[in-house]
ModelCIF file with pLDDT and N, C-alpha, C, O atoms, coordinates in Angstrom:
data_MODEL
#
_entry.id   MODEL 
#
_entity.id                         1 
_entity.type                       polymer 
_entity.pdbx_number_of_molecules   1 
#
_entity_poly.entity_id                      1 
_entity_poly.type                           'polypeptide(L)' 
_entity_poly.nstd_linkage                   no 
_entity_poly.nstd_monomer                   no 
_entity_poly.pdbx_seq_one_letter_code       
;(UNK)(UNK)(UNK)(UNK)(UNK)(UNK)(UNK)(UNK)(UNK)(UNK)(UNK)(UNK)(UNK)(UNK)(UNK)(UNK)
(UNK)(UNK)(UNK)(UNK)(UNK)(UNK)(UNK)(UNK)(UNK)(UNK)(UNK)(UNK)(UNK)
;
_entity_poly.pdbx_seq_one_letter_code_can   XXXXXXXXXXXXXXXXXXXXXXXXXXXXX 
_entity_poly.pdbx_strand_id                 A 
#
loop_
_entity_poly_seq.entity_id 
_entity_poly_seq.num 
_entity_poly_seq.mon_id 
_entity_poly_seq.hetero 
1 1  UNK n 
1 2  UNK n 
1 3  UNK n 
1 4  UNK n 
1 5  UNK n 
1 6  UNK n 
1 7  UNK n 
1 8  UNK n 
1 9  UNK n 
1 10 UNK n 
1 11 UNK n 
1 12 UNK n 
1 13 UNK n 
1 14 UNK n 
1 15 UNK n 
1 16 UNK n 
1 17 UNK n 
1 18 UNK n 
1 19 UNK n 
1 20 UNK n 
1 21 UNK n 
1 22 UNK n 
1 23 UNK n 
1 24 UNK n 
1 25 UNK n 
1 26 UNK n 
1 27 UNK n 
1 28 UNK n 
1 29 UNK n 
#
_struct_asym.id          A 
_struct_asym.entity_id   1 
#
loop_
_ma_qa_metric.id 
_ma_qa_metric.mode 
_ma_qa_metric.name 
_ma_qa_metric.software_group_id 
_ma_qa_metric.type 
1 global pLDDT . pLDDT 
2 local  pLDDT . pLDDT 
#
_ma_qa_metric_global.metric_id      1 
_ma_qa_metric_global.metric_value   92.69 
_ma_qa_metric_global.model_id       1 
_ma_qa_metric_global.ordinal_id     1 
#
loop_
_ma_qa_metric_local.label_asym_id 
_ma_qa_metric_local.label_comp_id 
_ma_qa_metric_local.label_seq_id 
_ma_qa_metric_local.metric_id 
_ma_qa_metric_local.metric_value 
_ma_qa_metric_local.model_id 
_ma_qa_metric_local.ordinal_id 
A UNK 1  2 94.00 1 1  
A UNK 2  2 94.00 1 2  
A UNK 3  2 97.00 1 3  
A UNK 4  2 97.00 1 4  
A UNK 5  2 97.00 1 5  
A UNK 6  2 97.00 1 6  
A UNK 7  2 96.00 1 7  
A UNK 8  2 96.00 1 8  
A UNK 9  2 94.00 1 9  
A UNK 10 2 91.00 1 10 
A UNK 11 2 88.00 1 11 
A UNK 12 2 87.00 1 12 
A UNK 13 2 90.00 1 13 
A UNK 14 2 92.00 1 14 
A UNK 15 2 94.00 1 15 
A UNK 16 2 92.00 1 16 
A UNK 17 2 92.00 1 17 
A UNK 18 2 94.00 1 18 
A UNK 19 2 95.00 1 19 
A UNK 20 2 96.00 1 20 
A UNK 21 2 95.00 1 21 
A UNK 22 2 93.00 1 22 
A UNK 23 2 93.00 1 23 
A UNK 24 2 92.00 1 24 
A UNK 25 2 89.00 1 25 
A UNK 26 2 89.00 1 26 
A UNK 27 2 89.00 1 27 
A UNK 28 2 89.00 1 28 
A UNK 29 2 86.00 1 29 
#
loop_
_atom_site.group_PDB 
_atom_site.id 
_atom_site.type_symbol 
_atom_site.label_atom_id 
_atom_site.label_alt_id 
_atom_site.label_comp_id 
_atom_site.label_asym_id 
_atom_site.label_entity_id 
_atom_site.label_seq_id 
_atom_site.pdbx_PDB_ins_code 
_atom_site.Cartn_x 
_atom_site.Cartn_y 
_atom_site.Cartn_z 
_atom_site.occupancy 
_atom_site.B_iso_or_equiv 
_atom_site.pdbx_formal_charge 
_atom_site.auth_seq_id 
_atom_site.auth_comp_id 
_atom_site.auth_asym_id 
_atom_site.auth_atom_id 
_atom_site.pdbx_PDB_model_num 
ATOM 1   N N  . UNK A 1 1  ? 0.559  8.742  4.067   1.00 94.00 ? 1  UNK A N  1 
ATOM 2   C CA . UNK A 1 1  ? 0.848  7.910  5.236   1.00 94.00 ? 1  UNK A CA 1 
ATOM 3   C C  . UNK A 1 1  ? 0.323  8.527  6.532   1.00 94.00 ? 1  UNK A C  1 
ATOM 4   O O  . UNK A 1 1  ? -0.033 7.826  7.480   1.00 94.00 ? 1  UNK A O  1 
ATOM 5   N N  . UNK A 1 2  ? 0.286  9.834  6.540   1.00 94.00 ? 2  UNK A N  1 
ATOM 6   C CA . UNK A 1 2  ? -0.538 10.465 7.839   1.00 94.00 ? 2  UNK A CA 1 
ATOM 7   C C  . UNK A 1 2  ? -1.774 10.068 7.870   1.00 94.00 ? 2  UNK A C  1 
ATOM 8   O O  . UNK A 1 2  ? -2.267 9.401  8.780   1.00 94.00 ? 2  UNK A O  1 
ATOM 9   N N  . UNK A 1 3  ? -2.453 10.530 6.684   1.00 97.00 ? 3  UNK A N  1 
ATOM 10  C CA . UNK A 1 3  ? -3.972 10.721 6.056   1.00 97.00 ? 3  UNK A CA 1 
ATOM 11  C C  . UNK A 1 3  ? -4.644 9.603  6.699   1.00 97.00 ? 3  UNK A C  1 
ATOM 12  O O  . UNK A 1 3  ? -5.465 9.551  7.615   1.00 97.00 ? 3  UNK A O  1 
ATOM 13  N N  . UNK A 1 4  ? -3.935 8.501  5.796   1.00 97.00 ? 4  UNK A N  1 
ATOM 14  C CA . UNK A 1 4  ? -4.834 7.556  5.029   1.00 97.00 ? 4  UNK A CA 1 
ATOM 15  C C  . UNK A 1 4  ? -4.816 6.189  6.280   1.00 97.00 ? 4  UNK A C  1 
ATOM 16  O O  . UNK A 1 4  ? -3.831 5.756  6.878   1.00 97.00 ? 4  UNK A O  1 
ATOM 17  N N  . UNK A 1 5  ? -6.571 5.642  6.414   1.00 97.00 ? 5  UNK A N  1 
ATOM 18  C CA . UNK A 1 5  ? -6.765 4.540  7.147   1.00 97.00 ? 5  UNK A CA 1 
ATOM 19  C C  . UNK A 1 5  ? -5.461 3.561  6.788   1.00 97.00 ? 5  UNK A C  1 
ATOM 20  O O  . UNK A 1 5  ? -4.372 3.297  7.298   1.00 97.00 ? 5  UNK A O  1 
ATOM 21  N N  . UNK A 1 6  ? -6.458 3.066  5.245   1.00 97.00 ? 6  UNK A N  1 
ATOM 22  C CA . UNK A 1 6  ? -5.467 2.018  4.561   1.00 97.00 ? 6  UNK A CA 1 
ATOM 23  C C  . UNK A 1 6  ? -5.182 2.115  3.506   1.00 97.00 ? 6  UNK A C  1 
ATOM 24  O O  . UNK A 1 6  ? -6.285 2.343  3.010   1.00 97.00 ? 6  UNK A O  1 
ATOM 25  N N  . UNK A 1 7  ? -4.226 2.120  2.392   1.00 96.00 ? 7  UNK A N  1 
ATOM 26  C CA . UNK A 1 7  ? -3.953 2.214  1.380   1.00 96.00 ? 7  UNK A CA 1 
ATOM 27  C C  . UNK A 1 7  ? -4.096 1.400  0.155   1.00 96.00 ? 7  UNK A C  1 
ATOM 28  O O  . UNK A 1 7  ? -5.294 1.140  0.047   1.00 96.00 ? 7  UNK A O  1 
ATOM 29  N N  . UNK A 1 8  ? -3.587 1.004  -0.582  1.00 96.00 ? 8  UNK A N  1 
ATOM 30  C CA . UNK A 1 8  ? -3.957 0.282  -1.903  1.00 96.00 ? 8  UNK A CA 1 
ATOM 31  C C  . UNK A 1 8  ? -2.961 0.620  -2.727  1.00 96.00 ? 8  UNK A C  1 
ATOM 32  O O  . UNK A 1 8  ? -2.807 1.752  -3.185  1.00 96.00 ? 8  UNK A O  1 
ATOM 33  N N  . UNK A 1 9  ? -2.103 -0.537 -2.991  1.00 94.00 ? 9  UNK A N  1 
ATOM 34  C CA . UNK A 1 9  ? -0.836 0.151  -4.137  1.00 94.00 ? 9  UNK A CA 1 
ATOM 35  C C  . UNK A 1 9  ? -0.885 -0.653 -4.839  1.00 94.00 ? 9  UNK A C  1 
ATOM 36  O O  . UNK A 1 9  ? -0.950 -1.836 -4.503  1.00 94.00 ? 9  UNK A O  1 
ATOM 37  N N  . UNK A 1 10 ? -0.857 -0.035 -6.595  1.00 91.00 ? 10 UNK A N  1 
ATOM 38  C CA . UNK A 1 10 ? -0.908 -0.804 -7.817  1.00 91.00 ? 10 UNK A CA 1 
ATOM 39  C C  . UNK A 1 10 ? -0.151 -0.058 -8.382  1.00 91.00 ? 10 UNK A C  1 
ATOM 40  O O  . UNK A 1 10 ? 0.141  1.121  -8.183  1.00 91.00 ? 10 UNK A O  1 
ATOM 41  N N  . UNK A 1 11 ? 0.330  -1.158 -9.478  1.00 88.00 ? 11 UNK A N  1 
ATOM 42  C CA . UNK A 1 11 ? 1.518  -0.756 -10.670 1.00 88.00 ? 11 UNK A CA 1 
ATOM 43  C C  . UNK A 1 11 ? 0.975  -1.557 -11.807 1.00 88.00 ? 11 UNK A C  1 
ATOM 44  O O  . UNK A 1 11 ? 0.403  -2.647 -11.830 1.00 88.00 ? 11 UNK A O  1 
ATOM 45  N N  . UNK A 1 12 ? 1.379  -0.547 -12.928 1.00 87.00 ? 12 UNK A N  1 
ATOM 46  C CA . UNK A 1 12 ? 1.031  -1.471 -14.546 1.00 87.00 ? 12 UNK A CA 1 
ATOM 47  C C  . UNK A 1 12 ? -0.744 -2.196 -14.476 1.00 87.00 ? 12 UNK A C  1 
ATOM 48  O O  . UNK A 1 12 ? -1.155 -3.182 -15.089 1.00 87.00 ? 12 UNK A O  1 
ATOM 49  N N  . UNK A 1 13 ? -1.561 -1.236 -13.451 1.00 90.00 ? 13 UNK A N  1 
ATOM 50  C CA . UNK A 1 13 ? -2.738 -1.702 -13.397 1.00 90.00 ? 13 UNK A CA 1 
ATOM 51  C C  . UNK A 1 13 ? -3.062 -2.586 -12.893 1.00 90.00 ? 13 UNK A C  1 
ATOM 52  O O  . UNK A 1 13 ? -4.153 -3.118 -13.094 1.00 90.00 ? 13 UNK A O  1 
ATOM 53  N N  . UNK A 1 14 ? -2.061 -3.058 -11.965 1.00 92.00 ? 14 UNK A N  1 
ATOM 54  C CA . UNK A 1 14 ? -2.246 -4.266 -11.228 1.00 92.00 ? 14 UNK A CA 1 
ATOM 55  C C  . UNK A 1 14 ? -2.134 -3.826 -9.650  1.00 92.00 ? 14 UNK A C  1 
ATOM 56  O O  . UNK A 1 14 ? -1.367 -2.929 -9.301  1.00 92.00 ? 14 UNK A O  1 
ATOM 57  N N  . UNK A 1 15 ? -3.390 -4.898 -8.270  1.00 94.00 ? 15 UNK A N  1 
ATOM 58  C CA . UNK A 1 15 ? -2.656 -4.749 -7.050  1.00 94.00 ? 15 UNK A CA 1 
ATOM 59  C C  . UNK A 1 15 ? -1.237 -5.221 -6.621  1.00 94.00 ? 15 UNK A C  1 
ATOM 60  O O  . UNK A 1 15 ? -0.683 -6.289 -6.879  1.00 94.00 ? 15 UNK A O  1 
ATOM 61  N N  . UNK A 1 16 ? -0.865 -4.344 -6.028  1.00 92.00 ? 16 UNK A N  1 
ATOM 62  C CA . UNK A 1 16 ? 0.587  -5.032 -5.509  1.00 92.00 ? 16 UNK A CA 1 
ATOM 63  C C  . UNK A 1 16 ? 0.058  -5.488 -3.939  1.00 92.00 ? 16 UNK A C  1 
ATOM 64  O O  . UNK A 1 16 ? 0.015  -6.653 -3.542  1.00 92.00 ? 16 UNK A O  1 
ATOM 65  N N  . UNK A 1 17 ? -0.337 -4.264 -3.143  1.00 92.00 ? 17 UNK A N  1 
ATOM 66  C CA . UNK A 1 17 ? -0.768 -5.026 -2.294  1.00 92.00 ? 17 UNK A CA 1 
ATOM 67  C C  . UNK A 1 17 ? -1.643 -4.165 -1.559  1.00 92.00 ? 17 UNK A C  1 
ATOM 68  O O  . UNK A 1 17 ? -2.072 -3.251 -2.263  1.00 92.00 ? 17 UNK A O  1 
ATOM 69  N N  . UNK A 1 18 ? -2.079 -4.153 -0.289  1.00 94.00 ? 18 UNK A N  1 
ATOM 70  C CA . UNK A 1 18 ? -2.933 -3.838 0.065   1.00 94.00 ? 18 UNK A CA 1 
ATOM 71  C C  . UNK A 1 18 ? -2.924 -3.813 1.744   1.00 94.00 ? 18 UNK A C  1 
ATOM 72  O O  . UNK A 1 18 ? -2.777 -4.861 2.372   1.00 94.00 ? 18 UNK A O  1 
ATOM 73  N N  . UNK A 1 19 ? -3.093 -2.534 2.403   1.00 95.00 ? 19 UNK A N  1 
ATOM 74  C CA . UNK A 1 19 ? -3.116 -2.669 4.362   1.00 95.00 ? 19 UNK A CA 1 
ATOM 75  C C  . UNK A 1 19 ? -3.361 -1.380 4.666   1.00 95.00 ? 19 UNK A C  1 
ATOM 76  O O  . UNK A 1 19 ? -3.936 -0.576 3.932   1.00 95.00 ? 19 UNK A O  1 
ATOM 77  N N  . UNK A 1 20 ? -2.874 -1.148 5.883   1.00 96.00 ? 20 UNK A N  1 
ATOM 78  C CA . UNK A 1 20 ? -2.304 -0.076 6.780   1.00 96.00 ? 20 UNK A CA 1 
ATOM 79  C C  . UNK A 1 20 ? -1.441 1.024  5.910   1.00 96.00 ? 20 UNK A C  1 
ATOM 80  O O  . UNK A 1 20 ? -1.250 0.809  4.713   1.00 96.00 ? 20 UNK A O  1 
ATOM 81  N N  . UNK A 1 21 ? -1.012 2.009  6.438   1.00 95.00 ? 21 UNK A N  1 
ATOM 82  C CA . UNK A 1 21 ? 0.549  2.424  5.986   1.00 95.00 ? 21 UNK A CA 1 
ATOM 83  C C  . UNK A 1 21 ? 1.525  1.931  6.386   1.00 95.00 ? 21 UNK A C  1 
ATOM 84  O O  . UNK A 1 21 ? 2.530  1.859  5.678   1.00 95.00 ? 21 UNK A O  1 
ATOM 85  N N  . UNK A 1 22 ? 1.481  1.482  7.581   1.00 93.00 ? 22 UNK A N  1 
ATOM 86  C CA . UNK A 1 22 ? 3.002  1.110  8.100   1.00 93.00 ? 22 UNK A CA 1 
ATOM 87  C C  . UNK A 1 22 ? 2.816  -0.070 7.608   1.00 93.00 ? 22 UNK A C  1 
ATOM 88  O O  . UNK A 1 22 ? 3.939  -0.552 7.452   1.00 93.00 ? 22 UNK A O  1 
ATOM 89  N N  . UNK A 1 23 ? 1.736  -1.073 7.156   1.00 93.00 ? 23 UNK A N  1 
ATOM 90  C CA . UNK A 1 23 ? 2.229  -2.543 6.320   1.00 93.00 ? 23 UNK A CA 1 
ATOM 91  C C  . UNK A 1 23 ? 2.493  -2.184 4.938   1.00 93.00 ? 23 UNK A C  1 
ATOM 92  O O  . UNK A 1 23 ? 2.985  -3.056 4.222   1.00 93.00 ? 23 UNK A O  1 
ATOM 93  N N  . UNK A 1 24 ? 2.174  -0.720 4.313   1.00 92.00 ? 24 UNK A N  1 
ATOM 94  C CA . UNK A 1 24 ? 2.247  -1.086 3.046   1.00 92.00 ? 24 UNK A CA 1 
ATOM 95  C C  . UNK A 1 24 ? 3.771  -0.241 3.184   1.00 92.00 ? 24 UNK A C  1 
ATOM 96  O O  . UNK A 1 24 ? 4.580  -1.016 2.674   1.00 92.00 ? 24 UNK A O  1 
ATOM 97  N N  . UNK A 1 25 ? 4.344  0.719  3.543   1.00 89.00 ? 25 UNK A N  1 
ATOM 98  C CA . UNK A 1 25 ? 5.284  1.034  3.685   1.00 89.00 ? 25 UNK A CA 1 
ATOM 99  C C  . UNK A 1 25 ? 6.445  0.001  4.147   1.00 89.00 ? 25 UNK A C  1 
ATOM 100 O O  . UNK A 1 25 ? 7.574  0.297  3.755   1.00 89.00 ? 25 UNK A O  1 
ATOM 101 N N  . UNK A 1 26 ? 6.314  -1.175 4.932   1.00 89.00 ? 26 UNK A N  1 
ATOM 102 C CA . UNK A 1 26 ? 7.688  -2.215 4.922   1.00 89.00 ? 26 UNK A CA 1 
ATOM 103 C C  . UNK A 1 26 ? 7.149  -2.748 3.796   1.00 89.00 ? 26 UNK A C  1 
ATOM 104 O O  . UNK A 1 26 ? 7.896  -2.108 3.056   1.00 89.00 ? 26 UNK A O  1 
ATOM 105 N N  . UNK A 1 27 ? 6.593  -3.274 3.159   1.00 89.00 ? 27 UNK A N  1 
ATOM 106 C CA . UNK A 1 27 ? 6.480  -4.273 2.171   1.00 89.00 ? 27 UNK A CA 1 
ATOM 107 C C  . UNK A 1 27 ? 7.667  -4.118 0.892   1.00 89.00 ? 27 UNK A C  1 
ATOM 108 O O  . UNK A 1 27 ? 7.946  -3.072 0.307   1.00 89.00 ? 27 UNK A O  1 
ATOM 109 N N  . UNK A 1 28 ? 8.141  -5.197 0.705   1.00 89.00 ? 28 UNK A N  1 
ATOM 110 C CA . UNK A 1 28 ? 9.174  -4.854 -0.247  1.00 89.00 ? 28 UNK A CA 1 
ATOM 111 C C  . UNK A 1 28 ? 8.689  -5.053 -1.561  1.00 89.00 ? 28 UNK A C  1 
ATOM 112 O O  . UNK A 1 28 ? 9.560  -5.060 -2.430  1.00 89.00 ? 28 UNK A O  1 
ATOM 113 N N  . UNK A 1 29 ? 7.466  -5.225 -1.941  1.00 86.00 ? 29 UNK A N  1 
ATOM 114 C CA . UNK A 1 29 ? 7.355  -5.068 -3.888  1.00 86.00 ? 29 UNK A CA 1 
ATOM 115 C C  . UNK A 1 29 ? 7.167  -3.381 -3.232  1.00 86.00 ? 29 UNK A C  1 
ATOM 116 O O  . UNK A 1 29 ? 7.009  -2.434 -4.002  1.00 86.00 ? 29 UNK A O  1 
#
């Protein structure tokens, strides 16, 4: 969350979702 422009979060090989940190950090999946 310091690092990173934007992130990319997947589960079970799938996107969940995709932004910022601070959008992927509120996101509730």
């Amino acid at each position: 969350m310091n690092l990173s422009d934007s992130v990319v979060v997947m589960n079970f090989g799938k996107l969940i979702c995709a932004g910022t940190p601070s959008e992927v950090q509120s996101n509730p999946l």
